[in-house]
N, C-alpha and C. Protein backbone atom coordinates (compact mmCIF):
# COMPACT_ATOMS: atom_id res chain seq x y z
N UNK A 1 -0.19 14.05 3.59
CA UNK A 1 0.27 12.83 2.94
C UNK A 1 -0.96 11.94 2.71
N UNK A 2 -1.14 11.67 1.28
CA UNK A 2 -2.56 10.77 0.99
C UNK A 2 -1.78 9.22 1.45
N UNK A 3 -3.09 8.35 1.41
CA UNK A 3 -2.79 6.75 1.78
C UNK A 3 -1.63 6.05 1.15
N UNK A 4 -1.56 6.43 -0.23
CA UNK A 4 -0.69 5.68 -1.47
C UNK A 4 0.81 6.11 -0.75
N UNK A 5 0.93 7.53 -0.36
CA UNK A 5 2.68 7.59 0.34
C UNK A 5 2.87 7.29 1.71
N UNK A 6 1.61 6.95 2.41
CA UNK A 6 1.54 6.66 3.86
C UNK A 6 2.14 5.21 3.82
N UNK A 7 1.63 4.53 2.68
CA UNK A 7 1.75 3.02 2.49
C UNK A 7 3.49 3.17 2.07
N UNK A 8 3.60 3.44 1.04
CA UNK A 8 4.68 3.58 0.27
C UNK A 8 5.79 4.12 1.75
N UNK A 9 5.75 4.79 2.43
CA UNK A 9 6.66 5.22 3.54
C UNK A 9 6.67 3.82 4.27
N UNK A 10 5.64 3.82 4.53
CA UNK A 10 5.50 1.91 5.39
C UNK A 10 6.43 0.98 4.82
N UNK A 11 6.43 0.87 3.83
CA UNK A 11 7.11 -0.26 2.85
C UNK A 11 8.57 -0.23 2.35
N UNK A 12 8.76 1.14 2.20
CA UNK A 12 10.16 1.72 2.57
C UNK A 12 10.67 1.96 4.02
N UNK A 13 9.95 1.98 4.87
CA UNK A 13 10.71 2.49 5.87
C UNK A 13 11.29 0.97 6.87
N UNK A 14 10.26 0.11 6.38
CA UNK A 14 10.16 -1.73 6.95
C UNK A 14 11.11 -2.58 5.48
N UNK A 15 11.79 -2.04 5.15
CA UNK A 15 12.51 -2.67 3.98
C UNK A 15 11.46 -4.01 3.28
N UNK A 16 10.60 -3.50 2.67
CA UNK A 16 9.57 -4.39 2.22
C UNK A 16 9.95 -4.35 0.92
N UNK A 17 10.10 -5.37 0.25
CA UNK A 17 10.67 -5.33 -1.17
C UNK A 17 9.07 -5.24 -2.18
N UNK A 18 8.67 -4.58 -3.22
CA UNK A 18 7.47 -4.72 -3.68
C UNK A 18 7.53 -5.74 -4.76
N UNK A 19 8.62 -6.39 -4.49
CA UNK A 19 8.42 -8.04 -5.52
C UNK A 19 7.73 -9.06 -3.94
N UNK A 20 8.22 -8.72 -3.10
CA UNK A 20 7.34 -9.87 -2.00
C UNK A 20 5.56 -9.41 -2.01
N UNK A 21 5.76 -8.11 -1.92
CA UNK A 21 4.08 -7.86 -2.18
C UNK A 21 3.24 -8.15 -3.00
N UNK A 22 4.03 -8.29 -4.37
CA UNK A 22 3.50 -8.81 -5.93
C UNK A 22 3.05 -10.33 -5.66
N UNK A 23 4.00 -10.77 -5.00
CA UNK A 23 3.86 -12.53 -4.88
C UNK A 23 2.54 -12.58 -3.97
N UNK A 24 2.73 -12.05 -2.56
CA UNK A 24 1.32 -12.31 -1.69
C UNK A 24 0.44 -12.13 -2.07
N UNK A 25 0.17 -10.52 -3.29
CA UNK A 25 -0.96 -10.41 -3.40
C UNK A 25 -1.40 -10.79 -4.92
N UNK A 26 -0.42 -10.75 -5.58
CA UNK A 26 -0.68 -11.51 -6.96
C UNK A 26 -1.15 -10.63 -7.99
N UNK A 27 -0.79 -9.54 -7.44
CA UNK A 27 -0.75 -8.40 -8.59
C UNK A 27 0.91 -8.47 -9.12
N UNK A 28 0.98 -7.99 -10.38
CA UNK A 28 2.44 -8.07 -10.80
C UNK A 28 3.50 -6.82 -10.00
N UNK A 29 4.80 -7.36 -10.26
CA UNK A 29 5.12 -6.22 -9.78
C UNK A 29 4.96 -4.60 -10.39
N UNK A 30 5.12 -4.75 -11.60
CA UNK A 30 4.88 -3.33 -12.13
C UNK A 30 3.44 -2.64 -11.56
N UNK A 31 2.72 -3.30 -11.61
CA UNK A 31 1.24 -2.59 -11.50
C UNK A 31 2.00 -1.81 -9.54
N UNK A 32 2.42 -3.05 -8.49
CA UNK A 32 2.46 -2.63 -7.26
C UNK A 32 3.14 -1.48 -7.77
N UNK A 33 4.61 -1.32 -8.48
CA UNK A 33 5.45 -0.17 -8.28
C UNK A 33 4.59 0.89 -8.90
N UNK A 34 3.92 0.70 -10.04
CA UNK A 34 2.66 2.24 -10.28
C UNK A 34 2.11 2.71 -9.04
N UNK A 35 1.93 1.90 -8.71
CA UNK A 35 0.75 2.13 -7.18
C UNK A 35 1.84 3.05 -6.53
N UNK A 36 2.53 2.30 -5.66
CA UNK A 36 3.53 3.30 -5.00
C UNK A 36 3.61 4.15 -5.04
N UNK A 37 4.69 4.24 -6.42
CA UNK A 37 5.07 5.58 -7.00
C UNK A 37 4.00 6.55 -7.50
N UNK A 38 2.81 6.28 -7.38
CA UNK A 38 1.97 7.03 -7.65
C UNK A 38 1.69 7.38 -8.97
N UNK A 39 1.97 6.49 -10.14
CA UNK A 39 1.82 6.53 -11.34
C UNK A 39 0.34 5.75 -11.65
N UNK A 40 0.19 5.07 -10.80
CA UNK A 40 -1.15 4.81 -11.35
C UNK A 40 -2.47 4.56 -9.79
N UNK A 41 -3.07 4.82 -9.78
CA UNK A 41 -4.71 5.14 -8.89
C UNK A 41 -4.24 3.40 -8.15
N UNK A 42 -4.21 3.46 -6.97
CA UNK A 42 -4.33 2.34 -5.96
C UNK A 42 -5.98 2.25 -6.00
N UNK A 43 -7.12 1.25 -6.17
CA UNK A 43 -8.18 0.61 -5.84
C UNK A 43 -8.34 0.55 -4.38
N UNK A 44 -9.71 0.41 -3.95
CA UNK A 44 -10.00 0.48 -2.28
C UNK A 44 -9.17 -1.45 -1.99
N UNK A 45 -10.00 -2.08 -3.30
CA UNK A 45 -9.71 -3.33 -3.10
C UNK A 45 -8.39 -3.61 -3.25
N UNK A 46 -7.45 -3.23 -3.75
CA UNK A 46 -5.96 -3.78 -3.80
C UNK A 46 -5.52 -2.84 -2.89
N UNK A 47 -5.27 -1.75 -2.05
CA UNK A 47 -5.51 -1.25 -0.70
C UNK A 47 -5.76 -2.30 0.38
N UNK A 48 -6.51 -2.93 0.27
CA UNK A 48 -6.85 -4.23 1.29
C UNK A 48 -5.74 -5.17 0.98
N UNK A 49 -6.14 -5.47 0.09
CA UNK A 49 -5.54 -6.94 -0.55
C UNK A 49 -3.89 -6.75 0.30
N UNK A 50 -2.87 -5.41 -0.45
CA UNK A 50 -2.10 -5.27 0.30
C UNK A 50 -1.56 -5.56 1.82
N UNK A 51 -2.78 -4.58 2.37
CA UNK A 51 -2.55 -4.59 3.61
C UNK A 51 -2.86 -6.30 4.41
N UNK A 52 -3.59 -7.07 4.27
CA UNK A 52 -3.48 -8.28 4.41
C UNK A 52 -2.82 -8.99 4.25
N UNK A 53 -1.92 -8.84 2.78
CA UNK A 53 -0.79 -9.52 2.48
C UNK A 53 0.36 -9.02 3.43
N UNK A 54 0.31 -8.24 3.48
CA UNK A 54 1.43 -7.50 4.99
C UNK A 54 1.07 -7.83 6.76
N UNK A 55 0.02 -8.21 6.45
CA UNK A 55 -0.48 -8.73 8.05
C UNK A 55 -0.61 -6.93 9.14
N UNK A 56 -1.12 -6.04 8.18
CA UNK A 56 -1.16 -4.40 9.03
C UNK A 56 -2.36 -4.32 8.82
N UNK A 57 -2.69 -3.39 9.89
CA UNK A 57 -4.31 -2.44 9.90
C UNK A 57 -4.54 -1.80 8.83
N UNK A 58 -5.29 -1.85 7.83
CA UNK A 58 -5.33 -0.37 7.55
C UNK A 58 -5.71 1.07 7.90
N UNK A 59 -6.05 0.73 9.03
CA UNK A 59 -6.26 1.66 10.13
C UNK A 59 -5.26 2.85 9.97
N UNK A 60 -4.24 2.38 10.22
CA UNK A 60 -2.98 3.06 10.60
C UNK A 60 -2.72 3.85 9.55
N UNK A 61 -3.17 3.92 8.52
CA UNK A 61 -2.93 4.71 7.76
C UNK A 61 -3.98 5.90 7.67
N UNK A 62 -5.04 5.81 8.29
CA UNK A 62 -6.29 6.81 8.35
C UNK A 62 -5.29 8.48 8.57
N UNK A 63 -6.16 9.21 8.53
CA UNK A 63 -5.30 10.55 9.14
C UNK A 63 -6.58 10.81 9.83
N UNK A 64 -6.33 10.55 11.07
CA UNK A 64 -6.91 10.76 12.38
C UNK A 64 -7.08 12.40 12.67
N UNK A 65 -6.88 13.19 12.29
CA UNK A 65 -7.35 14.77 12.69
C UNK A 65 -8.36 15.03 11.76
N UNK A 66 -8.79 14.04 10.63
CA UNK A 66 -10.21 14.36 9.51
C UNK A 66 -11.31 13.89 10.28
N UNK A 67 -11.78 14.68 10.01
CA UNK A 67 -13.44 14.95 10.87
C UNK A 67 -14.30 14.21 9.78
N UNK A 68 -15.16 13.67 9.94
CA UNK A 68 -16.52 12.42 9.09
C UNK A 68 -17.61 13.48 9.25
């Protein structure tokens, strides 16, 4: 599972509506629901932006068994 459905499971699974995410982070909503749904390339920077607007690590989304 890449970051974009790790997130997307997060946000579904915490009943996170992606019109509240649009507002915090001030991207529209369509662009967030591309992201999601994986219709369009999530940025490192709106990746952040997100996760700040949600008050989460982005940690937590790493996949911890990949070797650096």
């Amino acid at each position: 599972m890449n970051i974009t459905e790790k997130l997307n499971k997060y946000v579904n699974d915490n009943g996170i509506e992606q019109f509240y995410i649009a507002q915090k982070t001030g991207l529209t909503e369509d662009t967030v629901s591309e992201m999601l749904n994986g219709n369009r390339r999530m940025l490192a920077d709106e990746f952040l932006l997100i996760c700040i607007a949600l008050d989460i690590d982005p940690n937590i989304f790493r996949n911890r068994s990949a070797q650096m």
